[in-house]
C-alpha atoms as a PDB file:
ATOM      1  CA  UNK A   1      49.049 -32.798 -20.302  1.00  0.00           C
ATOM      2  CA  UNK A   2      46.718 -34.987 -22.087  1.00  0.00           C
ATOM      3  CA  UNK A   3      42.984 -35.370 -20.311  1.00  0.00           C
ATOM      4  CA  UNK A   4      42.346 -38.865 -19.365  1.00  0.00           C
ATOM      5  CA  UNK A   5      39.245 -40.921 -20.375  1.00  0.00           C
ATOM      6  CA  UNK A   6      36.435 -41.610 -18.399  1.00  0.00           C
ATOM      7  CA  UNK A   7      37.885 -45.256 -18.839  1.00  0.00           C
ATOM      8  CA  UNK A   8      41.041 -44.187 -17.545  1.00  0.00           C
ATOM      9  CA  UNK A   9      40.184 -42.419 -14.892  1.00  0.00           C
ATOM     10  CA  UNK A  10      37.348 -45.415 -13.590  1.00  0.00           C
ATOM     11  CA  UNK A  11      40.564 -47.629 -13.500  1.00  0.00           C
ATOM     12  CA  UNK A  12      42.529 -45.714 -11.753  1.00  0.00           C
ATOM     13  CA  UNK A  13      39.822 -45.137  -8.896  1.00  0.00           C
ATOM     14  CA  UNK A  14      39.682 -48.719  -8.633  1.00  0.00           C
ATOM     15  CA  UNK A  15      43.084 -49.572  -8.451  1.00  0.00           C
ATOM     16  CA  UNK A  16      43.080 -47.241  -5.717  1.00  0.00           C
ATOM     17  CA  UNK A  17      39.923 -48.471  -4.196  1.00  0.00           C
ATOM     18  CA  UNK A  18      41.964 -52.243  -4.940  1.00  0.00           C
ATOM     19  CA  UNK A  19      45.284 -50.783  -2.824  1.00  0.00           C
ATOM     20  CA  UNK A  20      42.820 -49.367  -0.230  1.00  0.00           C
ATOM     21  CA  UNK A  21      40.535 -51.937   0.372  1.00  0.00           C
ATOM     22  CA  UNK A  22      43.816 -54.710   0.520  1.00  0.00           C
ATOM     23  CA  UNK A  23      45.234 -52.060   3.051  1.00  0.00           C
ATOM     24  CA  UNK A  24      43.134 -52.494   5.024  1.00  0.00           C
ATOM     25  CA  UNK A  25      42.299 -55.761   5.053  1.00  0.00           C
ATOM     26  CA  UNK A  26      46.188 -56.532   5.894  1.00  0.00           C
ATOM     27  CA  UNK A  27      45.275 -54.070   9.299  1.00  0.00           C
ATOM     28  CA  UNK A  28      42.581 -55.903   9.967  1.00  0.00           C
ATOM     29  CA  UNK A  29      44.207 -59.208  10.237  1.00  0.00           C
ATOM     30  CA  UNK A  30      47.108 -57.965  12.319  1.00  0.00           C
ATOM     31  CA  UNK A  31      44.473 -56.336  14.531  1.00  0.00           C
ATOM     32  CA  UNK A  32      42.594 -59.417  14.618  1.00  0.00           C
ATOM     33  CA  UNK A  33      46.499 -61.161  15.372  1.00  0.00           C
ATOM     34  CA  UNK A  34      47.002 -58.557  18.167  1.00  0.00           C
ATOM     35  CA  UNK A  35      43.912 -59.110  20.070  1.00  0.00           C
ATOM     36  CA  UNK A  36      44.183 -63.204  19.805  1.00  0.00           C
ATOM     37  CA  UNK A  37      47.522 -63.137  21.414  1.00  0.00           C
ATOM     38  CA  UNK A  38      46.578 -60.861  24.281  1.00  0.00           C
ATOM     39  CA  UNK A  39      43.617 -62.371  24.997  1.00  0.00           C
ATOM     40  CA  UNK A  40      45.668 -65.593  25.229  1.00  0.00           C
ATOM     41  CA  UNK A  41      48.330 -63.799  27.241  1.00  0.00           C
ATOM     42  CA  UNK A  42      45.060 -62.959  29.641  1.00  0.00           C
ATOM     43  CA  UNK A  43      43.912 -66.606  29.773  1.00  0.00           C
ATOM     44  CA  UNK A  44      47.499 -67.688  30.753  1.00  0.00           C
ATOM     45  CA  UNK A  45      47.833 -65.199  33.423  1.00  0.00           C
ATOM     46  CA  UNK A  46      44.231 -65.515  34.943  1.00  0.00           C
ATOM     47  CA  UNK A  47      45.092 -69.388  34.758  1.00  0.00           C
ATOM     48  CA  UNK A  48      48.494 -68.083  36.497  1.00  0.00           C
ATOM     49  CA  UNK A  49      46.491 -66.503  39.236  1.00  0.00           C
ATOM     50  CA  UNK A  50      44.119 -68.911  39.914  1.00  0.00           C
ATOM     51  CA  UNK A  51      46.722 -71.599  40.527  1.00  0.00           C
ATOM     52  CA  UNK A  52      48.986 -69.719  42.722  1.00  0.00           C
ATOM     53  CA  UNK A  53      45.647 -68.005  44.980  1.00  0.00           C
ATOM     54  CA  UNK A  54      43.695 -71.299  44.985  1.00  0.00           C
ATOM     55  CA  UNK A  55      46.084 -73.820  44.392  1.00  0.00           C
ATOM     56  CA  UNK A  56      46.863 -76.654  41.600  1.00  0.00           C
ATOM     57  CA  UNK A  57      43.882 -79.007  41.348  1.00  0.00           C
ATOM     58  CA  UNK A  58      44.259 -81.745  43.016  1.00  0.00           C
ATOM     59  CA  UNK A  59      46.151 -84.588  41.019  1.00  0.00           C
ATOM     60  CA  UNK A  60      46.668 -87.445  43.068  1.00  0.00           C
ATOM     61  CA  UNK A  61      42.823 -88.305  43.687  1.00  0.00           C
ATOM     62  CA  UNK A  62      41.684 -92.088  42.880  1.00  0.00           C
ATOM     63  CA  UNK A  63      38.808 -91.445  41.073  1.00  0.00           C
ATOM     64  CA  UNK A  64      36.522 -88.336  39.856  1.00  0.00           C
ATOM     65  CA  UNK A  65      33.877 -88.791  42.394  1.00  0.00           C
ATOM     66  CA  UNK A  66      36.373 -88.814  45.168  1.00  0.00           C
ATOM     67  CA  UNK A  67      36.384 -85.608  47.109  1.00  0.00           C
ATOM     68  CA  UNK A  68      39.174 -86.466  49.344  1.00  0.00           C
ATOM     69  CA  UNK A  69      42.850 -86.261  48.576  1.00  0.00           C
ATOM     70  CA  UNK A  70      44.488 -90.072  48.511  1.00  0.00           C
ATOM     71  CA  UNK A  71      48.014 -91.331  48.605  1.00  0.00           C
ATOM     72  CA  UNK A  72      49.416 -88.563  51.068  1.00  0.00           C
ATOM     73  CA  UNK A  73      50.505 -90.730  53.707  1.00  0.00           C
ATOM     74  CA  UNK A  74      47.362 -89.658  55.798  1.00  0.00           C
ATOM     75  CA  UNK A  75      44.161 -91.356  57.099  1.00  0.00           C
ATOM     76  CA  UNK A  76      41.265 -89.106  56.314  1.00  0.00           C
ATOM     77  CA  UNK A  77      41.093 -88.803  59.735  1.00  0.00           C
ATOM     78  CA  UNK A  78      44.491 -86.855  60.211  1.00  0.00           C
ATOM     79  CA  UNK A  79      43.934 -84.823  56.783  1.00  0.00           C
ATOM     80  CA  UNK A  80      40.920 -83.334  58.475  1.00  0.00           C
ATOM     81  CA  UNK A  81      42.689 -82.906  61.722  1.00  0.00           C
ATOM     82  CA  UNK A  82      45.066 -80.949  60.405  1.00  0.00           C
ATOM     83  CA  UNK A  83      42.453 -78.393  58.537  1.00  0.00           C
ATOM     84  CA  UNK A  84      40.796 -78.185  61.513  1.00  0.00           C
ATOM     85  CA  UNK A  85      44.052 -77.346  63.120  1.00  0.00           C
ATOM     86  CA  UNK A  86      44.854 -74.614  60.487  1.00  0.00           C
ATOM     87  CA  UNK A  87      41.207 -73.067  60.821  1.00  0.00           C
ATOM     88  CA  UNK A  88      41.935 -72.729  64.825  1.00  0.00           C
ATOM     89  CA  UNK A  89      45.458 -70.804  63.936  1.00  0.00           C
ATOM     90  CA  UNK A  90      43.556 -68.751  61.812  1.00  0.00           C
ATOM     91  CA  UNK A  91      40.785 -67.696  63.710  1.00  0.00           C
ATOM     92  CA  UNK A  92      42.770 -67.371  66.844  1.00  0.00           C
ATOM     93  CA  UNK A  93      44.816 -64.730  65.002  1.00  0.00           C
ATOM     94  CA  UNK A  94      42.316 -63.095  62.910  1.00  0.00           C
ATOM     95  CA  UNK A  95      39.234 -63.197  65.576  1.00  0.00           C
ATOM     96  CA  UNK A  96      35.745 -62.790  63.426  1.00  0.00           C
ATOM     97  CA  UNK A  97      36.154 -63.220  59.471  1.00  0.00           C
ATOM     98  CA  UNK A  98      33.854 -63.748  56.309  1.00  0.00           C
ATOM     99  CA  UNK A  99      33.186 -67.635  56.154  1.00  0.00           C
ATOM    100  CA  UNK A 100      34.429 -67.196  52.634  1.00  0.00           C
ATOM    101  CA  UNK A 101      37.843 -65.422  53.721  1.00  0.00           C
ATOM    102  CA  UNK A 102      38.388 -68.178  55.799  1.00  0.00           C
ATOM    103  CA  UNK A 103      37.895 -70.601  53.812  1.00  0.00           C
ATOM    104  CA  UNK A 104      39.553 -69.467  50.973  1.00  0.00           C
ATOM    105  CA  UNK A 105      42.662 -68.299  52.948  1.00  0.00           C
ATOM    106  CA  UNK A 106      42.962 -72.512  54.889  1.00  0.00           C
ATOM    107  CA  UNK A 107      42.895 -73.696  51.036  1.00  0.00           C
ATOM    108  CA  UNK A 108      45.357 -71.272  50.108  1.00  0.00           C
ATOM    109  CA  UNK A 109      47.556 -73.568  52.535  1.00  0.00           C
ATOM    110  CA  UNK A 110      46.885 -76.433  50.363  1.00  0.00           C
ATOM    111  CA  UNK A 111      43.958 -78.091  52.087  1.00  0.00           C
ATOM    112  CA  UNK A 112      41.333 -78.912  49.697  1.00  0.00           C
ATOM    113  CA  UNK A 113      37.901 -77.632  49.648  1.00  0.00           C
ATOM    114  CA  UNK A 114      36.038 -80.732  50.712  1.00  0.00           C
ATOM    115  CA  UNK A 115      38.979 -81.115  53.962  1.00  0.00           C
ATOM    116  CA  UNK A 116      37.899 -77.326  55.244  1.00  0.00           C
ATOM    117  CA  UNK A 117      34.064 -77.912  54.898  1.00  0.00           C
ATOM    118  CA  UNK A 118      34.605 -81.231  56.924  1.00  0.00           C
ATOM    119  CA  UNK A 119      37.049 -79.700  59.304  1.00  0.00           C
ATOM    120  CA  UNK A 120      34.360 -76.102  60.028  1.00  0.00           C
ATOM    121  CA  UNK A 121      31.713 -79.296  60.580  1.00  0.00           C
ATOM    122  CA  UNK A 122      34.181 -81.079  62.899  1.00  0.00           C
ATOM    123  CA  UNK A 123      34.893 -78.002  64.723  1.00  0.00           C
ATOM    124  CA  UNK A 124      31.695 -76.768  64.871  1.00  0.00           C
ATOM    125  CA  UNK A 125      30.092 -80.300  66.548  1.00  0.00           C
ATOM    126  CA  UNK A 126      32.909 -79.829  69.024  1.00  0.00           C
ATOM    127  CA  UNK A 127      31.321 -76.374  69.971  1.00  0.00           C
ATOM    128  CA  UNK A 128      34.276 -75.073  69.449  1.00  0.00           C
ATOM    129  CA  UNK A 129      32.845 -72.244  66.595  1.00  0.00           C
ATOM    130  CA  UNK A 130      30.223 -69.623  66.516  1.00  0.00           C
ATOM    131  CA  UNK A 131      28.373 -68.351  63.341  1.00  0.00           C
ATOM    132  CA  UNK A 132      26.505 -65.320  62.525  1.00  0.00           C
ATOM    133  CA  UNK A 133      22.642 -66.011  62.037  1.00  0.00           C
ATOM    134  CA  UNK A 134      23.259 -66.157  58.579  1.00  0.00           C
ATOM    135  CA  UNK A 135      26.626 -68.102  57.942  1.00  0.00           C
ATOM    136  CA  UNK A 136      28.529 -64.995  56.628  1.00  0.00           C
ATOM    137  CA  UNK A 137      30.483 -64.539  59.509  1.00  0.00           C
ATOM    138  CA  UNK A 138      32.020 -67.272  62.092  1.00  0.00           C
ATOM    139  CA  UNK A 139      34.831 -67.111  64.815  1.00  0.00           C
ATOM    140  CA  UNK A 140      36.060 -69.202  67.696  1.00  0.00           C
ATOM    141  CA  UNK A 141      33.818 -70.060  70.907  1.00  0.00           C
ATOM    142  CA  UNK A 142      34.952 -68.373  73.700  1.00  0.00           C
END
């Protein structure tokens, strides 16, 4: 077997180094594919989550700065009522809870955020609630 050249054998190395380095390039971009569409599969499912524990934003409201849900077939009035109403059941069944919990678990029940901080204010100027010192706990008066 003839010995190869010095030229030969430097062009050989980088074809290999050529093959190599395109290698893995072409595992590097399906890497790269790999993590994009999990993380997107992520996103979607966090955005999954979020909807069914908190509930779909609110898309019947008149304007941006209104806090309030409109066109229900309710006064503000009632819509409040009925939070308040849904806090009571709550309570009366789970006794003392996190403040959080609470509200977290009414708006799971598709009351908005701005109808359960009115309705614990309604409820609490009707004496009807009792907070820790600090807020982090409340329950029903007895």
């Amino acid at each position: 077997m003839p010995k190869k050249t010095i030229k030969e054998r430097s062009q050989e190395i980088g074809q290999a180094i050529a093959r190599s380095t395109h290698k893995l390039e072409t595992a590097g971009k399906k890497a790269q594919s790999r993590v994009e569409d999990a993380m997107d599969n992520v996103s979607q499912k966090a955005k999954d989550l979020i909807n069914t524990t908190m509930g779909k934003p609110e898309e019947d409201i008149s304007s941006p700065a209104c806090p309030f849900r409109t066109g229900i077939g309710k006064s503000l009035e009632g819509q409040i009522g009925e939070t308040a109403g849904a806090i009571h059941k709550y309570l009366s069944k789970n006794k003392t809870v996190p403040t959080s919990r609470l509200i977290n678990a009414v708006m799971r029940q598709k009351h908005t955020r701005t109808n359960v901080h009115a309705a614990l204010g309604w409820l609490m100027r009707e004496a009807k609630l009792e907070f820790e010192e600090d807020g982090a706990l409340v329950r029903l008066r007895e």
